[in-house]
N, C-alpha and C. Protein backbone atom coordinates (compact mmCIF):
# COMPACT_ATOMS: atom_id res chain seq x y z
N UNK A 1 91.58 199.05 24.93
CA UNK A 1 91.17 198.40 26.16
C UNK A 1 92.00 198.97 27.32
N UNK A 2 91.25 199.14 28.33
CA UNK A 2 91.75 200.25 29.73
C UNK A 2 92.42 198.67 30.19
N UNK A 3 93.78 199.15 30.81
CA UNK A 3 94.42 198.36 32.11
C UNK A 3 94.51 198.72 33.19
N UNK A 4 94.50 198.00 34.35
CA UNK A 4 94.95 198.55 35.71
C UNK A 4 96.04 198.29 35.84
N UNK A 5 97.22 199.34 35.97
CA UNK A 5 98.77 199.32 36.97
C UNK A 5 98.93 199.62 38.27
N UNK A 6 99.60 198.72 38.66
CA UNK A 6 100.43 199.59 39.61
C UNK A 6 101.87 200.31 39.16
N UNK A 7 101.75 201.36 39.69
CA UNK A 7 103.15 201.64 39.65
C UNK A 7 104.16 202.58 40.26
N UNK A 8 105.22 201.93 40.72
CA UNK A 8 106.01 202.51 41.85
C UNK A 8 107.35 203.44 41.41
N UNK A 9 108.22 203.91 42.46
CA UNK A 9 109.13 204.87 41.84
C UNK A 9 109.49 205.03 42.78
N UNK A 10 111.26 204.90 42.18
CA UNK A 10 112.54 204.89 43.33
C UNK A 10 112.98 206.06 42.78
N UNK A 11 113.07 207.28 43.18
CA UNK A 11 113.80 208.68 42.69
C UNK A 11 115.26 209.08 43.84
N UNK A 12 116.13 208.81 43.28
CA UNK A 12 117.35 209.37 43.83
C UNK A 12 117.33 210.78 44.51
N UNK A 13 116.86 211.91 44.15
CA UNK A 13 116.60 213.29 43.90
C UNK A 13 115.20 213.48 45.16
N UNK A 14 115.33 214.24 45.84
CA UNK A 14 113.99 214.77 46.41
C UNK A 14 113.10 215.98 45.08
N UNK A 15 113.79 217.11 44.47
CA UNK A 15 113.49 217.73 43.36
C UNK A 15 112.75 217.09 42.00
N UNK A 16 113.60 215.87 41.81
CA UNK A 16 112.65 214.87 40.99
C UNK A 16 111.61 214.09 41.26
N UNK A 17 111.29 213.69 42.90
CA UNK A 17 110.70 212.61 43.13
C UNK A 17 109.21 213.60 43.13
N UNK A 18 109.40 214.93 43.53
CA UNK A 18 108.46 215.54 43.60
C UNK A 18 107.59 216.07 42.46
N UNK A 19 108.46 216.23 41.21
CA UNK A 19 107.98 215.97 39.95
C UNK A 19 107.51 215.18 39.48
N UNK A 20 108.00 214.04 39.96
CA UNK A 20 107.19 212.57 39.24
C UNK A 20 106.16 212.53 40.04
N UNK A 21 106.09 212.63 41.69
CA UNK A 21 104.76 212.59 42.20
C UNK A 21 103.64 213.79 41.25
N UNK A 22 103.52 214.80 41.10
CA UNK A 22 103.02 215.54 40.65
C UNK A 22 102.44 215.25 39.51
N UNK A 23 103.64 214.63 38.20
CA UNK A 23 103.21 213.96 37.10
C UNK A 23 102.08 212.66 37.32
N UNK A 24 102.50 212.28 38.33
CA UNK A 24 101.40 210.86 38.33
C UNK A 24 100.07 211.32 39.00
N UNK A 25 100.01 212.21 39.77
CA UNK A 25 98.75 212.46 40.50
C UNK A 25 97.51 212.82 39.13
N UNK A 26 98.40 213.58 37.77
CA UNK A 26 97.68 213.50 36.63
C UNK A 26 97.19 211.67 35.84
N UNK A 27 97.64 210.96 36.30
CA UNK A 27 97.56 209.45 36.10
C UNK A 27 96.81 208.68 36.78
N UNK A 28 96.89 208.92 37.71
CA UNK A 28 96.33 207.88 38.38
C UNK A 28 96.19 208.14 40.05
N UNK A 29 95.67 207.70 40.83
CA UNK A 29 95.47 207.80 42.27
C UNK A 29 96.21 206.92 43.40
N UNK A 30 96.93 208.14 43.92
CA UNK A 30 97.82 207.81 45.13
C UNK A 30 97.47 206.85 46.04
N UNK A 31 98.28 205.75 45.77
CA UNK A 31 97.94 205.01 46.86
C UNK A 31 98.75 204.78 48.25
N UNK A 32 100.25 205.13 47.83
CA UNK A 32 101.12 205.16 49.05
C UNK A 32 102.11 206.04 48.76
N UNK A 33 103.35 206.66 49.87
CA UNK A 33 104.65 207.45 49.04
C UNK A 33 104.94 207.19 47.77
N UNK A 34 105.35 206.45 47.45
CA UNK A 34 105.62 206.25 46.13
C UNK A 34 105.07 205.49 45.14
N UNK A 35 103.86 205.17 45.20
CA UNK A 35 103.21 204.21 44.41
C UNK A 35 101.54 204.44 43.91
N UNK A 36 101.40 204.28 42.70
CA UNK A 36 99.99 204.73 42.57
C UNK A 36 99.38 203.84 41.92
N UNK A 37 97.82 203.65 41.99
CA UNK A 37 97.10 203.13 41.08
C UNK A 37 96.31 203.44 39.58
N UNK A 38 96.91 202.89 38.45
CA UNK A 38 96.43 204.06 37.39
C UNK A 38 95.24 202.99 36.18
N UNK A 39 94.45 203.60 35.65
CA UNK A 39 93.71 202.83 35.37
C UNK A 39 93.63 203.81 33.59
N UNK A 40 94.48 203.07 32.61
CA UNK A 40 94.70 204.01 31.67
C UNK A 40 94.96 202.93 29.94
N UNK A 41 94.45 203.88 29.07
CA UNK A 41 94.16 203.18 27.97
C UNK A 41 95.57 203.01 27.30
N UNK A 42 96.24 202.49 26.10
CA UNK A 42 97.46 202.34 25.24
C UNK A 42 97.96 203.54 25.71
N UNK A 43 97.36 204.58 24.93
CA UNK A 43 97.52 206.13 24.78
C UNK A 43 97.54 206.58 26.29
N UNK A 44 96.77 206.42 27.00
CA UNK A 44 97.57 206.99 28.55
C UNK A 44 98.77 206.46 28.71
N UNK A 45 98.74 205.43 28.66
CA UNK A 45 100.05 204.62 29.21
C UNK A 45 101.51 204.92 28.57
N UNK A 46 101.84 205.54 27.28
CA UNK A 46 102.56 205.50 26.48
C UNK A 46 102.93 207.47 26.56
N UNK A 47 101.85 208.19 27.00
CA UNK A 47 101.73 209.65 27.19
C UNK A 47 102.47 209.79 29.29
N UNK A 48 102.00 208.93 29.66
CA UNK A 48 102.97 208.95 31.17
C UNK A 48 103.83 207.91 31.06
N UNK A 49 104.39 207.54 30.21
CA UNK A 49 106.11 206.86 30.64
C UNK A 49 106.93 207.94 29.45
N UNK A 50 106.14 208.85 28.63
CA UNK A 50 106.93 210.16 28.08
C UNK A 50 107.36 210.38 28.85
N UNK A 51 106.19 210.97 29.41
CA UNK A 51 106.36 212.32 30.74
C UNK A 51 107.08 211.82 31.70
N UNK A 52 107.43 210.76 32.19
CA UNK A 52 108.03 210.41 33.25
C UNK A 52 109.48 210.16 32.59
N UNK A 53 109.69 209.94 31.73
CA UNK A 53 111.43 209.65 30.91
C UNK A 53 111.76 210.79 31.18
N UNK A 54 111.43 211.83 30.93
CA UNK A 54 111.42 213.20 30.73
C UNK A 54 112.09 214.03 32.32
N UNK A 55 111.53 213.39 33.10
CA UNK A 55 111.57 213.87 34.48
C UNK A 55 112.98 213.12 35.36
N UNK A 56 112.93 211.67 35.03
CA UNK A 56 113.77 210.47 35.39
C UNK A 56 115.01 210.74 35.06
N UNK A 57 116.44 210.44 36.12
CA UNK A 57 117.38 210.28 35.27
C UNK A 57 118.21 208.66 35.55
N UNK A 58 118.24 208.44 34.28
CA UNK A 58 117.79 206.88 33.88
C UNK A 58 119.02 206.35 34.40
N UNK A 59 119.97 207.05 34.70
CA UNK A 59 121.08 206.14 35.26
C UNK A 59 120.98 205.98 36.87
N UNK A 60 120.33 206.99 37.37
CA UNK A 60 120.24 206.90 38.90
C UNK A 60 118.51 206.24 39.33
N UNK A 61 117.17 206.43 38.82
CA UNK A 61 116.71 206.25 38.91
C UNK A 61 115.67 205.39 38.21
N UNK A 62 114.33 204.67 38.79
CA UNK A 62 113.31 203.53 38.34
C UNK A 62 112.31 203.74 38.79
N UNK A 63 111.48 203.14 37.73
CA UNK A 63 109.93 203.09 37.29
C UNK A 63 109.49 202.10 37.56
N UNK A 64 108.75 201.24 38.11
CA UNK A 64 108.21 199.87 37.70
C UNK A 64 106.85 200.17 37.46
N UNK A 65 106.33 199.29 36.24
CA UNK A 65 104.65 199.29 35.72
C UNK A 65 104.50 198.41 36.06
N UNK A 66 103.85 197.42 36.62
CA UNK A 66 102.92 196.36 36.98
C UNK A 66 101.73 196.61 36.57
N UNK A 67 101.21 195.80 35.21
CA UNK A 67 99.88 195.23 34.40
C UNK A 67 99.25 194.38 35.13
N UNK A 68 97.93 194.57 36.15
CA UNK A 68 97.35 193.85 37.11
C UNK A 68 96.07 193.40 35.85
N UNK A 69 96.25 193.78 34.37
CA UNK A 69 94.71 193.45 33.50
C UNK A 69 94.19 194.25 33.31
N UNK A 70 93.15 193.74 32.36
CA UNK A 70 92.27 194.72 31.52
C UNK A 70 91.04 195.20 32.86
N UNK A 71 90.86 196.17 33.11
CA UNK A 71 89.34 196.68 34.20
C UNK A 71 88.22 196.46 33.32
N UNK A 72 87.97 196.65 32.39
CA UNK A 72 86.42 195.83 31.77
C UNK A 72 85.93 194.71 32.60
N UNK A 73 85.21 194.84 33.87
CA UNK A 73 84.61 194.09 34.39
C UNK A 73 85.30 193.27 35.74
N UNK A 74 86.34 194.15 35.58
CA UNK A 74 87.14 193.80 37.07
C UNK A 74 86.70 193.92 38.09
N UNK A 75 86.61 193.66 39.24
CA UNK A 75 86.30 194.11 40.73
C UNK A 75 87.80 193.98 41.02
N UNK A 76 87.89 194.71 42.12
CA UNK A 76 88.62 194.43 43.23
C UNK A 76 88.27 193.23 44.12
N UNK A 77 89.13 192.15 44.64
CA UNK A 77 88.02 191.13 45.27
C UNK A 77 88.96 191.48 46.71
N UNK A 78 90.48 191.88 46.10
CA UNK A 78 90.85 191.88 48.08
C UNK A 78 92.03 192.32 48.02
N UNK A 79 92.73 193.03 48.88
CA UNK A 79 93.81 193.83 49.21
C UNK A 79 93.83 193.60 50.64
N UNK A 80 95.22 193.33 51.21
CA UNK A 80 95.22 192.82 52.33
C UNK A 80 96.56 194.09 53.11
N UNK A 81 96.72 194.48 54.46
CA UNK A 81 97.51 195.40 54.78
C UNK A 81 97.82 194.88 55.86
N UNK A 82 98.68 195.20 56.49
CA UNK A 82 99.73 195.00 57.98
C UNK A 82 99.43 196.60 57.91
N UNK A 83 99.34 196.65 59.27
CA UNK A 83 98.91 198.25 60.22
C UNK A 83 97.71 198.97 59.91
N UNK A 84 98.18 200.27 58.84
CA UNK A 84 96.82 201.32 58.54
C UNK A 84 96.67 200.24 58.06
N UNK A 85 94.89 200.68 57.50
CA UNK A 85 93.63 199.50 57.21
C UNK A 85 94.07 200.20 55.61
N UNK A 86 94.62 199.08 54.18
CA UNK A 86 94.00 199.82 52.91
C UNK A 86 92.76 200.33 52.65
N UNK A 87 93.02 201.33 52.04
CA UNK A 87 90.96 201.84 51.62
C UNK A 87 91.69 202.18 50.05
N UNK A 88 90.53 201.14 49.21
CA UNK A 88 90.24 200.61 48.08
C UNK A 88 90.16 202.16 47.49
N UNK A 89 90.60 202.41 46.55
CA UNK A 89 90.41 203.39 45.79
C UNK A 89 89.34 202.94 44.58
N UNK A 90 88.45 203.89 44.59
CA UNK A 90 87.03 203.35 43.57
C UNK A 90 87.21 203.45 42.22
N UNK A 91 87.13 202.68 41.06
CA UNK A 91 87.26 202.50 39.90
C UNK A 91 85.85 203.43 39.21
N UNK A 92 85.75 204.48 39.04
CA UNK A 92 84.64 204.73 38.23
C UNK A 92 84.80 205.42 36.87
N UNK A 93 84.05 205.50 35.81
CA UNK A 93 84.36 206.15 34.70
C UNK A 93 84.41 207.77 34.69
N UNK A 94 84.90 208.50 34.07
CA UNK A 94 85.55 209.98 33.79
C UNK A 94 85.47 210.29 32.49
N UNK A 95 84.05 211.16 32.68
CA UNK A 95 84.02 211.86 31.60
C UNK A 95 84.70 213.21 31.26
N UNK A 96 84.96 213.24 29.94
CA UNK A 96 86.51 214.44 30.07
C UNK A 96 85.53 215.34 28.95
């Protein structure tokens, strides 16, 4: 069963932060500097917090996953912003 995360990242390192951005753009879709929206099964989820251990160094830097639920039948109902206007990033399926 697919979940939706959020998930953000405090990188100490400009050299690392740019790696982890890079790693996640394979994950999921940018939603701000440091934070993305990823919409990914067990096996995604467990294949990018590898890849991101990997990149991280765990004494200086953090990950947070936020589990917003399963997307089977989710909508988005509302996202709210102070300044730029959010624009909803679209949930659609990907055939690989």
């Amino acid at each position: 069963m697919r979940h939706l995360y959020i998930v953000s990242y405090d990188i100490s390192d400009r050299a690392r932060w740019a790696k982890v951005y890079k790693t996640m753009r394979g994950f999921g879709e940018h939603l701000q500097l440091s934070v993305f929206q990823c919409d990914l099964t067990p096996a995604q989820k467990v294949r990018m917090k590898a890849a991101l251990s990997e990149i991280i160094d765990h004494e200086q830097d953090q990950v947070v996953f936020i589990d917003l639920g399963p997307t089977e039948g989710r909508e988005v109902k509302e996202i709210e912003a102070i300044g730029r206007p959010m624009e909803v990033v679209g949930r659609e399926p990907l055939v690989v």
